[in-house]
N, C-alpha and C. Protein backbone atom coordinates (compact mmCIF):
# COMPACT_ATOMS: atom_id res chain seq x y z
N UNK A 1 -41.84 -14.38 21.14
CA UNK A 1 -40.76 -14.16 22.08
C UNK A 1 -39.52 -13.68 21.32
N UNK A 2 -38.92 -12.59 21.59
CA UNK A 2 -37.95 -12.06 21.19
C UNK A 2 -36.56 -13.24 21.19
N UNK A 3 -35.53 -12.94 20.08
CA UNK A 3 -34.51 -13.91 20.25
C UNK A 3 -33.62 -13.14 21.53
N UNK A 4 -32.91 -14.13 21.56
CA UNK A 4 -31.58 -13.76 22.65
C UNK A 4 -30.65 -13.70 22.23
N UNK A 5 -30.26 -13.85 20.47
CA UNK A 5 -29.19 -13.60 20.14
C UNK A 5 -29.01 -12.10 19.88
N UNK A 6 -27.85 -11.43 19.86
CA UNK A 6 -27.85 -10.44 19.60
C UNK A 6 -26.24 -9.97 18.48
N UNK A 7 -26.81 -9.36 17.95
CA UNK A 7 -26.15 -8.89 16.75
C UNK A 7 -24.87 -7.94 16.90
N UNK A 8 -24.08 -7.83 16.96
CA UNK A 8 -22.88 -6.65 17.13
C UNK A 8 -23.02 -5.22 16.07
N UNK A 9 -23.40 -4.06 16.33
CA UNK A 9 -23.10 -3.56 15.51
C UNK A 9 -22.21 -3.28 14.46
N UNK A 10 -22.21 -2.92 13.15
CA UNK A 10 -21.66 -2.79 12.18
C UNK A 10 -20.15 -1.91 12.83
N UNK A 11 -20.40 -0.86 13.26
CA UNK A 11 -19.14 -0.07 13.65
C UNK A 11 -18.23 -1.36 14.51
N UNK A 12 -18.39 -1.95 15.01
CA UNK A 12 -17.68 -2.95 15.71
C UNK A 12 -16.80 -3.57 15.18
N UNK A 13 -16.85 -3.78 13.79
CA UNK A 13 -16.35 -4.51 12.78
C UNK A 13 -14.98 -3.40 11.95
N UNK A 14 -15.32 -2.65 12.20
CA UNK A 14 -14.29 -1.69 11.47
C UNK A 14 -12.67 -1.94 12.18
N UNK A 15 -12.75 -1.70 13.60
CA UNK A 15 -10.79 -2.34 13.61
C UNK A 15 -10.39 -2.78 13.06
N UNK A 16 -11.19 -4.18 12.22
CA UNK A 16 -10.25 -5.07 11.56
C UNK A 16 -10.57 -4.77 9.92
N UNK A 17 -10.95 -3.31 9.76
CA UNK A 17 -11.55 -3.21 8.39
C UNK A 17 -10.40 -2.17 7.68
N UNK A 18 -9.40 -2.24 7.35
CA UNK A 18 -7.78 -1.46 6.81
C UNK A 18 -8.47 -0.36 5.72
N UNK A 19 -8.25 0.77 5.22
CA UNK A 19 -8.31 1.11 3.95
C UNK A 19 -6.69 1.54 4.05
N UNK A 20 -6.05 0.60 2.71
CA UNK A 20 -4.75 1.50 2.05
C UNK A 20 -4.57 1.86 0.95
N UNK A 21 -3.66 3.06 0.72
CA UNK A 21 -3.35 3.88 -0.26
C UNK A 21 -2.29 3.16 -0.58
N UNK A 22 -2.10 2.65 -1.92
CA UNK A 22 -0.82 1.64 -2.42
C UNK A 22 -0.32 2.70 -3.64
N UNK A 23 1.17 3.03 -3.73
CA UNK A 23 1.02 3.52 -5.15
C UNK A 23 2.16 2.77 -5.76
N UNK A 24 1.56 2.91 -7.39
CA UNK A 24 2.63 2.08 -8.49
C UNK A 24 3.42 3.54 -8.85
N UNK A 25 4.73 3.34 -8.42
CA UNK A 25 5.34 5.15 -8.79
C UNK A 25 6.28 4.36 -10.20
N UNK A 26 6.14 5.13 -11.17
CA UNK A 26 6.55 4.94 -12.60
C UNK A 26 7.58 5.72 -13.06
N UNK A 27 8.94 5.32 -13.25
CA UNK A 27 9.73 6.01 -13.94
C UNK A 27 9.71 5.92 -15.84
N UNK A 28 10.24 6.32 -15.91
CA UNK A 28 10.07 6.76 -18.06
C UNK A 28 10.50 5.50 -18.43
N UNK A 29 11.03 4.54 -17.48
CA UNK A 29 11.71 3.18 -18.66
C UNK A 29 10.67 2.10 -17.78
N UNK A 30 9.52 2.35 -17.93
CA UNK A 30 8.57 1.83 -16.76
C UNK A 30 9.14 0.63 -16.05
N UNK A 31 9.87 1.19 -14.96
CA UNK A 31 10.24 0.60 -14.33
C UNK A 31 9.38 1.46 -12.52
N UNK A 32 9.52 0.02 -11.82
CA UNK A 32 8.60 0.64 -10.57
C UNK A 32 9.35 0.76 -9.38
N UNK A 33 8.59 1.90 -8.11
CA UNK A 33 9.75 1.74 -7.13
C UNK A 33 9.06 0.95 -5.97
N UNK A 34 9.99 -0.05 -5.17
CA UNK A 34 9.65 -0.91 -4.14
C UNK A 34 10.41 -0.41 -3.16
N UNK A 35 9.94 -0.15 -1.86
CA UNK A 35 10.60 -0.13 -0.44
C UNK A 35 11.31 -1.22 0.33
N UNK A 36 11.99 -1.15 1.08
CA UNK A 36 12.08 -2.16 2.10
C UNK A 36 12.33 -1.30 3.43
N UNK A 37 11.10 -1.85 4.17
CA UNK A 37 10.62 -1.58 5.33
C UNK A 37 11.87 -1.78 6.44
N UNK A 38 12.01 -0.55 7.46
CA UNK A 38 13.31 -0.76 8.48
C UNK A 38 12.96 -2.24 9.05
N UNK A 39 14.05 -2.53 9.66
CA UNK A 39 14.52 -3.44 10.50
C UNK A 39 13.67 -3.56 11.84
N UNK A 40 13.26 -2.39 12.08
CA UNK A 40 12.34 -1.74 13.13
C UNK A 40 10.93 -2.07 13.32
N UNK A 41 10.40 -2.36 11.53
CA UNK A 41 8.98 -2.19 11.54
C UNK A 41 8.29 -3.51 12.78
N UNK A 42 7.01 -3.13 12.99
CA UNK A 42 6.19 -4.24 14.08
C UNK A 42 5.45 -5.07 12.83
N UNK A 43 5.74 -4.73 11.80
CA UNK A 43 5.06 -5.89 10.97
C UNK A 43 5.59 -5.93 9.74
N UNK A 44 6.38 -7.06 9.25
CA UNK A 44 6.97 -7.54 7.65
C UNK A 44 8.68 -6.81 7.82
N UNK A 45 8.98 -7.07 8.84
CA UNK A 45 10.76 -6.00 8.94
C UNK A 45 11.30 -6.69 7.50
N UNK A 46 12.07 -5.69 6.94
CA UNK A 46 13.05 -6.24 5.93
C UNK A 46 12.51 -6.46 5.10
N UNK A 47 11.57 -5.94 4.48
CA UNK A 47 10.65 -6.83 3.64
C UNK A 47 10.30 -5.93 2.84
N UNK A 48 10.27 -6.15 1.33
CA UNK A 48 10.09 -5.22 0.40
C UNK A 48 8.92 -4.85 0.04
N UNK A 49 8.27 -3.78 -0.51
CA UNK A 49 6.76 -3.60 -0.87
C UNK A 49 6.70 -2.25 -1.31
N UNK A 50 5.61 -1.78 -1.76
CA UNK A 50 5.22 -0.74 -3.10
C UNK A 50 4.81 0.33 -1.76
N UNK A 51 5.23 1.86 -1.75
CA UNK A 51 4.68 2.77 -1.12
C UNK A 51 3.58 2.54 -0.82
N UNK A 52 3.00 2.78 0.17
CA UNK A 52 1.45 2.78 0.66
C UNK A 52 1.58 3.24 2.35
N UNK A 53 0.31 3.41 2.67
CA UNK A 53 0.00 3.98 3.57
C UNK A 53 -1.68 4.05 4.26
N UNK A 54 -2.42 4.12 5.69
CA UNK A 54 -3.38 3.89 5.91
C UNK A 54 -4.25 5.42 5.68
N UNK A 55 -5.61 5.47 5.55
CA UNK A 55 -6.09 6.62 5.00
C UNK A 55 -6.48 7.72 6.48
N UNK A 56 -6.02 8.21 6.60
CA UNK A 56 -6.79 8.73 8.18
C UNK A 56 -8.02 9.33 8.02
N UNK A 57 -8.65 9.43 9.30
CA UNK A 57 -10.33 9.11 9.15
C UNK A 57 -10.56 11.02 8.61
N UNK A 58 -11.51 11.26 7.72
CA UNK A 58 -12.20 12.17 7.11
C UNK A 58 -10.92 12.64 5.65
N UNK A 59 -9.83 11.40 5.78
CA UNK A 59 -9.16 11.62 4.70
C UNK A 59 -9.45 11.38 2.80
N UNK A 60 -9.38 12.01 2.09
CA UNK A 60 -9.29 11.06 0.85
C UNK A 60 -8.25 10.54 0.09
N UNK A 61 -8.42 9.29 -0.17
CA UNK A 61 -7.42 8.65 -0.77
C UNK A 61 -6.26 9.39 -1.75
N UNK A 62 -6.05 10.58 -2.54
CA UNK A 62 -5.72 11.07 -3.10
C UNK A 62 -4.63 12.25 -2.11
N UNK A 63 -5.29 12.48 -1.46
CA UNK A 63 -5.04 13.03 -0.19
C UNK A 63 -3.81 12.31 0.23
N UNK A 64 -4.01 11.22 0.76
CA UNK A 64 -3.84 10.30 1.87
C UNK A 64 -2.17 10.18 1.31
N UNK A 65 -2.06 9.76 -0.86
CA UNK A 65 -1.41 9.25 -1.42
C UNK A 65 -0.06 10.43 -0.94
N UNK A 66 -0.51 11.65 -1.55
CA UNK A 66 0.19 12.91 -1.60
C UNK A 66 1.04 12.68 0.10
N UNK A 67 0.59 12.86 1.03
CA UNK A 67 0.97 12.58 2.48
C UNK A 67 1.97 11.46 2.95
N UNK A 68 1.29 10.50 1.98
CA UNK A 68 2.43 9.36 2.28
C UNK A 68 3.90 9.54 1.45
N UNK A 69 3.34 9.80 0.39
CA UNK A 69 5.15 10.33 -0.48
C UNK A 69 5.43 11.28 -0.02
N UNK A 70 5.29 12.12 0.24
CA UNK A 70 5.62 13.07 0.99
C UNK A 70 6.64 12.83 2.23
N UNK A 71 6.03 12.02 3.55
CA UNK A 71 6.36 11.54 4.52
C UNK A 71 7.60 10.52 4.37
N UNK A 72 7.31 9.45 3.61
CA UNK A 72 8.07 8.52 3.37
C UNK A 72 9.33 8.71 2.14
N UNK A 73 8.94 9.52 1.77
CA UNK A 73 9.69 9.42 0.63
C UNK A 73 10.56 10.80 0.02
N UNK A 74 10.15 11.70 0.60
CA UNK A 74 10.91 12.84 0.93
C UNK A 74 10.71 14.07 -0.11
N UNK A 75 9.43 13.51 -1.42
CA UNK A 75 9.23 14.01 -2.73
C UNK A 75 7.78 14.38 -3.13
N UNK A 76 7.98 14.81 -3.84
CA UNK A 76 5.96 15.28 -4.24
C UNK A 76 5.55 14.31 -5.50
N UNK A 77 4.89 14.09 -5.14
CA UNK A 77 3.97 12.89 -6.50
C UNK A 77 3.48 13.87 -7.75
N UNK A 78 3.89 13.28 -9.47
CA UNK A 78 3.08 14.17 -10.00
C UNK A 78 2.39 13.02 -10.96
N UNK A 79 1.01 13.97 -11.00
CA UNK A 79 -0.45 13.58 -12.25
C UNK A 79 -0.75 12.21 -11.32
N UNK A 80 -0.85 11.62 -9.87
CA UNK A 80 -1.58 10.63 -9.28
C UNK A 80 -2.68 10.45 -10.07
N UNK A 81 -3.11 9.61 -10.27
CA UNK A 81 -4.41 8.89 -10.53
C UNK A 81 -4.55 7.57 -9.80
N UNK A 82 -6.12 7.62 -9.74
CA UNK A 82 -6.79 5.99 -8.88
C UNK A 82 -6.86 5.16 -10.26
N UNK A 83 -6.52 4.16 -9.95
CA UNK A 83 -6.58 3.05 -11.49
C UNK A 83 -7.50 1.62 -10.68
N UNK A 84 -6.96 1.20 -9.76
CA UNK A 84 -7.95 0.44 -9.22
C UNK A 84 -8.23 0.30 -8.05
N UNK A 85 -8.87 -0.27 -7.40
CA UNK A 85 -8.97 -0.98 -6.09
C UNK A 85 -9.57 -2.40 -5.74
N UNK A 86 -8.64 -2.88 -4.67
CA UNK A 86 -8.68 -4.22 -4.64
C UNK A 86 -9.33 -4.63 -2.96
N UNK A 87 -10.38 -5.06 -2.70
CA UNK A 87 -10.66 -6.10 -1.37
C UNK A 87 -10.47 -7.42 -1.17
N UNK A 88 -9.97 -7.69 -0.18
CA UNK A 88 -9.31 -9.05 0.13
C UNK A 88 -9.34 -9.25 1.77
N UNK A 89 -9.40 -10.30 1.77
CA UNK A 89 -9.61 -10.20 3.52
C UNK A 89 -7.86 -11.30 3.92
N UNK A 90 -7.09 -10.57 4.72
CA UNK A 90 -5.73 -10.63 4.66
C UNK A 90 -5.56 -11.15 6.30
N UNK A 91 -5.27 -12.37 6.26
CA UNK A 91 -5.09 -13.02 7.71
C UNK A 91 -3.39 -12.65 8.07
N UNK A 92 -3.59 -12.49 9.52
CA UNK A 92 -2.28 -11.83 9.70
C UNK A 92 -2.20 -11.95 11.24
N UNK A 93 -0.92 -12.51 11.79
CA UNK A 93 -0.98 -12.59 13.62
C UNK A 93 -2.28 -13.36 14.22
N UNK A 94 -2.71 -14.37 13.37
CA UNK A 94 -3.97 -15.18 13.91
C UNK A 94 -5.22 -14.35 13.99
N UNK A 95 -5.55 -13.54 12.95
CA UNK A 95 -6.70 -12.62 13.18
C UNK A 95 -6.64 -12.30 11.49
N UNK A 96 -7.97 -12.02 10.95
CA UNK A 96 -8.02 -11.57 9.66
C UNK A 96 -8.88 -10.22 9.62
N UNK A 97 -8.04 -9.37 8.41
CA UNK A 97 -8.53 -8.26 8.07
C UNK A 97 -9.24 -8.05 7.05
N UNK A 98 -10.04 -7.16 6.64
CA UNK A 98 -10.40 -6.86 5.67
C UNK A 98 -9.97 -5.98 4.71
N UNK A 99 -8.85 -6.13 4.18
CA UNK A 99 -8.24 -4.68 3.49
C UNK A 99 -8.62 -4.66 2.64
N UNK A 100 -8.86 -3.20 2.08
CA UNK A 100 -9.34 -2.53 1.19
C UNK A 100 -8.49 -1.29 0.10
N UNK A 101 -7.68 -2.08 -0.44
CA UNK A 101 -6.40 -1.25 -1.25
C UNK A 101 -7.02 -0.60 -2.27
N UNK A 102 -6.55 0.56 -2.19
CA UNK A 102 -6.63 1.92 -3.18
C UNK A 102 -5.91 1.96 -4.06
N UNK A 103 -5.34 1.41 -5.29
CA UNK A 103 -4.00 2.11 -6.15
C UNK A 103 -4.47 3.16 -6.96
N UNK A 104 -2.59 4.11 -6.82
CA UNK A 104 -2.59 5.08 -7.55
C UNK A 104 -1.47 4.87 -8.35
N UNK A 105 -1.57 5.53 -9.39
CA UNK A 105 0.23 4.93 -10.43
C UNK A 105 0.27 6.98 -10.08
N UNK A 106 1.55 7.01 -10.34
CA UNK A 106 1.90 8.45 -10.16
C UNK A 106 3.62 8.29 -10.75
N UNK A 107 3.84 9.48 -11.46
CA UNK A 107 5.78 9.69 -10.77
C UNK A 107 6.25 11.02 -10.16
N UNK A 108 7.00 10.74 -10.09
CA UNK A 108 7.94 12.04 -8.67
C UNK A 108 8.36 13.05 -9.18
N UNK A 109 8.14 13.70 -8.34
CA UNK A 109 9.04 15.22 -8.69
C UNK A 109 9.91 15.43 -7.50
N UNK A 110 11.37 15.65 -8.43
CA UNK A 110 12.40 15.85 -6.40
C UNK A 110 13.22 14.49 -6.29
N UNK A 111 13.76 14.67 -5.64
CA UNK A 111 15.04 13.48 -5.01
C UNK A 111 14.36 12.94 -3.73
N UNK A 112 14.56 11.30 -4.00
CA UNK A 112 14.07 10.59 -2.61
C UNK A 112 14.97 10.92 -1.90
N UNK A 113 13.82 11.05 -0.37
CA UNK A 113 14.90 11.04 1.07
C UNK A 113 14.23 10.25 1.65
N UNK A 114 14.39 8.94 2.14
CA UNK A 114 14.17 7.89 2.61
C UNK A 114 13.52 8.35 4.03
N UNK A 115 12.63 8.29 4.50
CA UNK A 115 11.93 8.34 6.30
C UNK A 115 12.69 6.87 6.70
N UNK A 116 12.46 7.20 8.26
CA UNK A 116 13.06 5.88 9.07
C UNK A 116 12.12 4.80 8.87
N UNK A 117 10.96 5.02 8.02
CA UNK A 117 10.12 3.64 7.42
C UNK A 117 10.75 2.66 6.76
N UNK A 118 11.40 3.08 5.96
CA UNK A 118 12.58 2.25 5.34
C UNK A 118 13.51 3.14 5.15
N UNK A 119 14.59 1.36 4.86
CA UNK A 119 16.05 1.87 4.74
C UNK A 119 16.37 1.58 3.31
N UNK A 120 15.84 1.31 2.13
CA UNK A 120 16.39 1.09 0.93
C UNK A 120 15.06 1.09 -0.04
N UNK A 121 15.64 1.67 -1.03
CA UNK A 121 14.88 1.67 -2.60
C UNK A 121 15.69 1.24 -3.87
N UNK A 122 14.33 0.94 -4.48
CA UNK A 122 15.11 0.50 -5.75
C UNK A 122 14.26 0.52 -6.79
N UNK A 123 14.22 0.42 -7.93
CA UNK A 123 13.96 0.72 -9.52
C UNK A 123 13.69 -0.22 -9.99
N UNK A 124 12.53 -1.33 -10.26
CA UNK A 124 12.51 -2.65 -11.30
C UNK A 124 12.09 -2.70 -12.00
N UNK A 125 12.04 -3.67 -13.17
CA UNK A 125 10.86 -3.85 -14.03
C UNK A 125 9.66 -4.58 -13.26
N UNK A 126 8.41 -4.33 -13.98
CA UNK A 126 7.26 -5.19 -13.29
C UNK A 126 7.66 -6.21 -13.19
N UNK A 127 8.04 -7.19 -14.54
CA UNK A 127 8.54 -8.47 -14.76
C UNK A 127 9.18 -8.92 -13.27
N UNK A 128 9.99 -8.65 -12.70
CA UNK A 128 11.15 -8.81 -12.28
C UNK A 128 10.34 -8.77 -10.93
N UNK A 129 9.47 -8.39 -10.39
CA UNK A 129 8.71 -8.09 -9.22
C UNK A 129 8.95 -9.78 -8.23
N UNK A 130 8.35 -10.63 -9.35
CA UNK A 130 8.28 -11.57 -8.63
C UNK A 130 9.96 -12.11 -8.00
N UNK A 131 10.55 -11.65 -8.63
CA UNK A 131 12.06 -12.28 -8.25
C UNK A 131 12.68 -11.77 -6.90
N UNK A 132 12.41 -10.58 -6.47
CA UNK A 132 12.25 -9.87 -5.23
C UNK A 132 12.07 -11.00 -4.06
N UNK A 133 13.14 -11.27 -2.88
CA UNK A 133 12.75 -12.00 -2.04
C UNK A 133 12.77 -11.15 -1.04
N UNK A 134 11.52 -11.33 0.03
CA UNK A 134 10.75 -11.12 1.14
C UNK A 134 9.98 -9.72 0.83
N UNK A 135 8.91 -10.23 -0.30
CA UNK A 135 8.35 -9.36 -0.93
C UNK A 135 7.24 -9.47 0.19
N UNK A 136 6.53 -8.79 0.44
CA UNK A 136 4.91 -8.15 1.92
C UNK A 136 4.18 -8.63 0.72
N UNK A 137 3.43 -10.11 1.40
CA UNK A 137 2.57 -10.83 0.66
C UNK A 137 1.80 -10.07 0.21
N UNK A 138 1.06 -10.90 -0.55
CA UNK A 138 0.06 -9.85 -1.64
C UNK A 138 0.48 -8.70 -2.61
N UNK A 139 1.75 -8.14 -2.81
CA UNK A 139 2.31 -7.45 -3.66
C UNK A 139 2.20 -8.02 -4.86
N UNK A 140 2.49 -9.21 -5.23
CA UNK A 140 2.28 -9.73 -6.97
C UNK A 140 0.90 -9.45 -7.43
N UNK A 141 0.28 -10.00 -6.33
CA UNK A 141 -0.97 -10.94 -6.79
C UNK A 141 -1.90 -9.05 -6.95
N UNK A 142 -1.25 -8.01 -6.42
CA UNK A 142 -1.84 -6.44 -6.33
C UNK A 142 -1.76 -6.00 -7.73
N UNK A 143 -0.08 -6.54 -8.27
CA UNK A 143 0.59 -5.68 -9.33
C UNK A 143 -0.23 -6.66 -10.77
N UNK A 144 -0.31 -8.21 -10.54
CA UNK A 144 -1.51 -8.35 -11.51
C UNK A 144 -2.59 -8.55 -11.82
N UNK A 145 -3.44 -8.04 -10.78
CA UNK A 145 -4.59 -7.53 -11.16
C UNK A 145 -4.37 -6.19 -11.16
N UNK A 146 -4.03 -5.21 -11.72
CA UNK A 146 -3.89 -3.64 -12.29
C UNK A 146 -4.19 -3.99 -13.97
N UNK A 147 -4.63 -2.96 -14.27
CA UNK A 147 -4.89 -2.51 -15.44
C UNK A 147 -3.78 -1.99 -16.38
N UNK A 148 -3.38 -2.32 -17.14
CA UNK A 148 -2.23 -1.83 -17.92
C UNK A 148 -1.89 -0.65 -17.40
N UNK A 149 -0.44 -0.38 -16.84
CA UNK A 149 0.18 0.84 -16.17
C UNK A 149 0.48 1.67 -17.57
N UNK A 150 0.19 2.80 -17.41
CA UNK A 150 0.47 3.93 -18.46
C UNK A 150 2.00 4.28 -18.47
């Protein structure tokens, strides 16, 4: 006799399945740049965190990276590279995700122009990351597990 349970397909599962493009952008005194998200945002307002962005579907990550600095940041990325990627399943609004972060370390070419994504940037040392208050959880715990930044 056949069961009666029945299984959900795999595609079903994807809403709550994120891929993001995170990048470590590197200036010459390796120091890194962090956002803080408008006042506006529907999730983490005010709250500081490393460029990134979601991948849109038939996109590639590299792709995705270029688009988001671009958009957000008003500048062109130069020599991007993928250095790692991280999965974590990230509970959030009583529901958990599965995100799936992409990093790229890259630096800029061009003068930031801030998008209405955020309203402020700034320049740190890694060190100093943690001292950052209302840092978008999971930012430390991203920046150490990376591989020595070039």
């Amino acid at each position: 006799m056949p069961s009666k349970t029945t299984k959900k397909p795999a595609i079903a599962h994807f809403k709550d399945f994120i891929v993001l493009v995170t990048g470590v952008i590197i200036k010459p005194r390796n120091e890194i740049l962090v956002v803080r998200r408008s006042t506006s945002s529907k999730t983490f307002p005010d709250f500081w965190q490393l460029p990134e962005g979601k991948i849109e579907f038939g996109e590639q990550p590299l792709e995705t990276f270029k688009r988001e600095i671009t958009e957000e940041l008003g500048c062109k990325p130069s020599r991007p590279k993928i250095v790692h990627a991280l999965s974590l399943i990230y509970p959030f609004a009583g529901k958990k995700f599965h995100l799936l972060r992409i990093i790229i370390t890259s630096k800029l070419i061009g003068k930031i122009t801030l998008s209405s994504e955020h309203n402020e940037y700034k320049w740190i040392k890694l060190k100093d990351l943690g001292r950052i208050k209302n840092l978008v959880p999971g930012t430390k715990e991203l920046v150490k597990s990376l591989p020595a930044i070039p």
